[in-house]
N, C-alpha and C. Protein backbone atom coordinates (compact mmCIF):
# COMPACT_ATOMS: atom_id res chain seq x y z
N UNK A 1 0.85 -1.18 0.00
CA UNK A 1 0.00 0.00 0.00
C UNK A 1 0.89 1.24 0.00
N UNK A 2 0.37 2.10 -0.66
CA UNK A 2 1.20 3.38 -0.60
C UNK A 2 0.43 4.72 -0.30
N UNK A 3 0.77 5.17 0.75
CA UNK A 3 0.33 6.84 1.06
C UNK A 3 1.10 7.97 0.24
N UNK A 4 -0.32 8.44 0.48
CA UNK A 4 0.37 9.74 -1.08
C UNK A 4 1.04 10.74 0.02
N UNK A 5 1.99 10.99 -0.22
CA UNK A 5 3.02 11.55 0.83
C UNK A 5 2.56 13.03 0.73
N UNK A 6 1.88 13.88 -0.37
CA UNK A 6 1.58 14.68 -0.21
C UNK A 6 0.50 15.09 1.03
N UNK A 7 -0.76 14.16 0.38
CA UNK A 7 -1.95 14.29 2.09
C UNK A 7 -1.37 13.96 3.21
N UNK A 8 -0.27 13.31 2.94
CA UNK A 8 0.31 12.62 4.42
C UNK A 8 0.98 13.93 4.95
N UNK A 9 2.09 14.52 4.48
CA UNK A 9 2.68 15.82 4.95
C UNK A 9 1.78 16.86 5.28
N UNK A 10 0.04 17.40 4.59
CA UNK A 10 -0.44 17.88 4.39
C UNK A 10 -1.50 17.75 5.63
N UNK A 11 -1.69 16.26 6.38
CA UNK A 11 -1.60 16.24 7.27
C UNK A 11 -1.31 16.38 8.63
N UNK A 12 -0.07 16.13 8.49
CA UNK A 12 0.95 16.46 9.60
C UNK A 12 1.06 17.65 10.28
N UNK A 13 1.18 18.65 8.49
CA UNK A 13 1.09 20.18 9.14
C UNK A 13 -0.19 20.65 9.70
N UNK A 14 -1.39 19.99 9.32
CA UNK A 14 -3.06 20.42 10.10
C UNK A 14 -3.04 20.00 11.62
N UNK A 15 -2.12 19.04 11.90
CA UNK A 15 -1.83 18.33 12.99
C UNK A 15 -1.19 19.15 14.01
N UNK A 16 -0.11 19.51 13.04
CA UNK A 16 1.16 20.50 13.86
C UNK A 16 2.60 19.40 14.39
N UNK A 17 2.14 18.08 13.72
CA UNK A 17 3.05 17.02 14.28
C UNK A 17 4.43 17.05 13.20
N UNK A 18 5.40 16.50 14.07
CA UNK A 18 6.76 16.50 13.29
C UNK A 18 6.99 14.73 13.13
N UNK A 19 7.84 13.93 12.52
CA UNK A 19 7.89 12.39 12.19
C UNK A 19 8.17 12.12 13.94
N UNK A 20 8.57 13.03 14.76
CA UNK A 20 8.79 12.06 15.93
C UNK A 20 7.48 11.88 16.82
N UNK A 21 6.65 13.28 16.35
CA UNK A 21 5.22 13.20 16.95
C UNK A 21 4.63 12.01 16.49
N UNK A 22 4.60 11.66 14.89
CA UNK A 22 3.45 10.40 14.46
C UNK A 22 4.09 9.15 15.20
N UNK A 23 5.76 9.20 14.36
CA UNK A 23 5.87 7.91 14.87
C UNK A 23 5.49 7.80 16.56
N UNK A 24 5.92 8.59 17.12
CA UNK A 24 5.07 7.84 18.71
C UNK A 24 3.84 7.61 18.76
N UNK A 25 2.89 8.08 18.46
CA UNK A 25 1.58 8.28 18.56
C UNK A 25 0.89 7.38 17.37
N UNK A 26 1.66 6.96 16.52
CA UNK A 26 1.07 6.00 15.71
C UNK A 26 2.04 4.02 16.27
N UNK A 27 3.12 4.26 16.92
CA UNK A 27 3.62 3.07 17.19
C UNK A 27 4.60 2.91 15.99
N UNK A 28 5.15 3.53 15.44
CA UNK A 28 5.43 3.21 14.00
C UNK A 28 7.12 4.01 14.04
N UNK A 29 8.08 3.58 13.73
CA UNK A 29 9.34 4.19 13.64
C UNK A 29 9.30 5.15 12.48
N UNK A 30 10.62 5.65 13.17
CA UNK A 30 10.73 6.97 12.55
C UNK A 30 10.78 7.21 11.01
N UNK A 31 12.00 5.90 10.62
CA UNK A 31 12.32 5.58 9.31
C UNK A 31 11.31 5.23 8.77
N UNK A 32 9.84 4.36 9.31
CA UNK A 32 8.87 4.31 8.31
C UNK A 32 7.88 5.39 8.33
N UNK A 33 8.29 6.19 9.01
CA UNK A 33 6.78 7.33 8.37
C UNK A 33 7.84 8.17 7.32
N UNK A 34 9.36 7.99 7.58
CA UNK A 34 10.16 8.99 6.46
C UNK A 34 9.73 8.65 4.95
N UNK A 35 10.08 7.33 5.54
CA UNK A 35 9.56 6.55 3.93
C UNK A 35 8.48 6.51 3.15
N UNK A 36 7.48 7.02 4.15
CA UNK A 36 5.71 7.07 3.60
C UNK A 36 5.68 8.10 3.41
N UNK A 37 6.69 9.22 4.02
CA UNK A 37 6.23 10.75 3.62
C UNK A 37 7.38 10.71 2.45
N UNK A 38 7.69 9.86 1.72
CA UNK A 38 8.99 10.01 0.23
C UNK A 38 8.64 9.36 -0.70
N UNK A 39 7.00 8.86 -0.45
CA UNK A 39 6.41 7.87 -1.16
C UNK A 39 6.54 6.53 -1.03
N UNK A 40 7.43 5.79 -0.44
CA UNK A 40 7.61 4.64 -0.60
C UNK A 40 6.33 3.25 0.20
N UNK A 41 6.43 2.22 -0.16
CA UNK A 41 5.03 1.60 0.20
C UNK A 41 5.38 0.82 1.25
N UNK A 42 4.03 0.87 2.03
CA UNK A 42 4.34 0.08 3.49
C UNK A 42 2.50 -0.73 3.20
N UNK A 43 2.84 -1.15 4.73
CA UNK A 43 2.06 -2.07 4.98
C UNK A 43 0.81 -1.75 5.19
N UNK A 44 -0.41 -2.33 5.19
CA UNK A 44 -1.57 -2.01 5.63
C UNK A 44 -1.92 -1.75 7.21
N UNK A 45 -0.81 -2.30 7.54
CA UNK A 45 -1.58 -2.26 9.26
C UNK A 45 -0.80 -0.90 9.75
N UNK A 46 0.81 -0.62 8.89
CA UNK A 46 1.45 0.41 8.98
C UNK A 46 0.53 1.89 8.48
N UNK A 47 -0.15 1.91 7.29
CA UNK A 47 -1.04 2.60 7.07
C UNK A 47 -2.52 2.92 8.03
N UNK A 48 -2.83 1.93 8.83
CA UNK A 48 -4.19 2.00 9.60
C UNK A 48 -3.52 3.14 10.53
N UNK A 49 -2.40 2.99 11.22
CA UNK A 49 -1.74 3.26 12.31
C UNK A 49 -1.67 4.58 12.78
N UNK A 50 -1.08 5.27 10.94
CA UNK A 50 -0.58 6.03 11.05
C UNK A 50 -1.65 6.83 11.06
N UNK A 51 -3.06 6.36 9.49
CA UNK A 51 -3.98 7.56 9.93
C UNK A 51 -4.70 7.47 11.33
N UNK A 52 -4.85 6.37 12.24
CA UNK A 52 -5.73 6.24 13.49
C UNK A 52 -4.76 7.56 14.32
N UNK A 53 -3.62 7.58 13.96
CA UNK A 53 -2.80 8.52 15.12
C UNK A 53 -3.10 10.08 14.51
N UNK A 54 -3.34 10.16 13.18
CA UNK A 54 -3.65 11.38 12.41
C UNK A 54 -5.11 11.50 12.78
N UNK A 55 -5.94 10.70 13.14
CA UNK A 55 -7.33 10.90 13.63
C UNK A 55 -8.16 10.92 12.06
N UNK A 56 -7.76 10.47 10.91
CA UNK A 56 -8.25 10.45 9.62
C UNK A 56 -8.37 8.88 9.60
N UNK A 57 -9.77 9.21 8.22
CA UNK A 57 -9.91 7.37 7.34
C UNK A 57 -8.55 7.16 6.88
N UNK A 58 -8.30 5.94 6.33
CA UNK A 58 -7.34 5.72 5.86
C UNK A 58 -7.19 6.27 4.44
N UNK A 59 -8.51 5.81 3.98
CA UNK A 59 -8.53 6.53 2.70
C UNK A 59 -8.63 8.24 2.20
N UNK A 60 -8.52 8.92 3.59
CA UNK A 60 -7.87 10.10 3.14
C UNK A 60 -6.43 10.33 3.05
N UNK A 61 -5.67 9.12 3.58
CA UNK A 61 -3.69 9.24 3.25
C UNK A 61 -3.75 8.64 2.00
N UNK A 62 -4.38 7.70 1.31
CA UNK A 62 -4.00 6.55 0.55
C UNK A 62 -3.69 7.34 -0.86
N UNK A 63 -3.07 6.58 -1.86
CA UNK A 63 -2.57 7.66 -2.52
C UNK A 63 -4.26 7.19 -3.91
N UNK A 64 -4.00 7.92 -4.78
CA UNK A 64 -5.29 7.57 -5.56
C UNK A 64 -4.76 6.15 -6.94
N UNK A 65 -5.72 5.76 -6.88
CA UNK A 65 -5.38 4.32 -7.36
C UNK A 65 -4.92 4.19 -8.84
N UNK A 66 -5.67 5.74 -9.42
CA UNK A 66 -5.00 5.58 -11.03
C UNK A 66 -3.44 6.68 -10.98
N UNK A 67 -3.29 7.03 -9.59
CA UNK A 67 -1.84 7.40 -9.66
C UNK A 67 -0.66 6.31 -9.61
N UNK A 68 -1.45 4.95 -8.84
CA UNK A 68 -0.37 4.00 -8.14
C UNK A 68 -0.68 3.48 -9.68
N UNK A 69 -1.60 3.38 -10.43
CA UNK A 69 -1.46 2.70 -12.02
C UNK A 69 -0.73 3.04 -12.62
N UNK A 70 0.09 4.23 -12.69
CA UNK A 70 1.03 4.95 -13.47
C UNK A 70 2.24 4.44 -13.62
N UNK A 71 2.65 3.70 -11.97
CA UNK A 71 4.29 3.55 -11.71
C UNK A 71 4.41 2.85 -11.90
């Protein structure tokens, strides 16, 4: 699964959180929210995590499906 790193950052800042805020608050290390905010793809349960700690659906991080068709 891949979060569109844009809503994800775009998040963060509505939040006011920095990667050390999510990763605590989502359970999730540091290196993988770097990686989700650079695009790169993680896991589903890594994705639940992060938006449950962002207080969002998941499907407002997720990236859009005819973008992930592109790559």
């Amino acid at each position: 699964m891949r979060i569109d790193r844009v809503k994800l950052i775009a998040e963060m800042a509505r939040k006011m959180m920095r990667v050390s805020d999510l990763a605590s608050a989502s359970g999730v290390s540091c290196v993988t929210i770097s990686s989700a905010r650079s695009g790169k793809s993680c896991k589903a349960e890594t994705v639940e995590r992060i938006a449950c700690a962002l207080g969002v659906d998941v499907m407002e991080i997720m990236e859009d499906s005819s973008a992930e068709a592109r790559r």
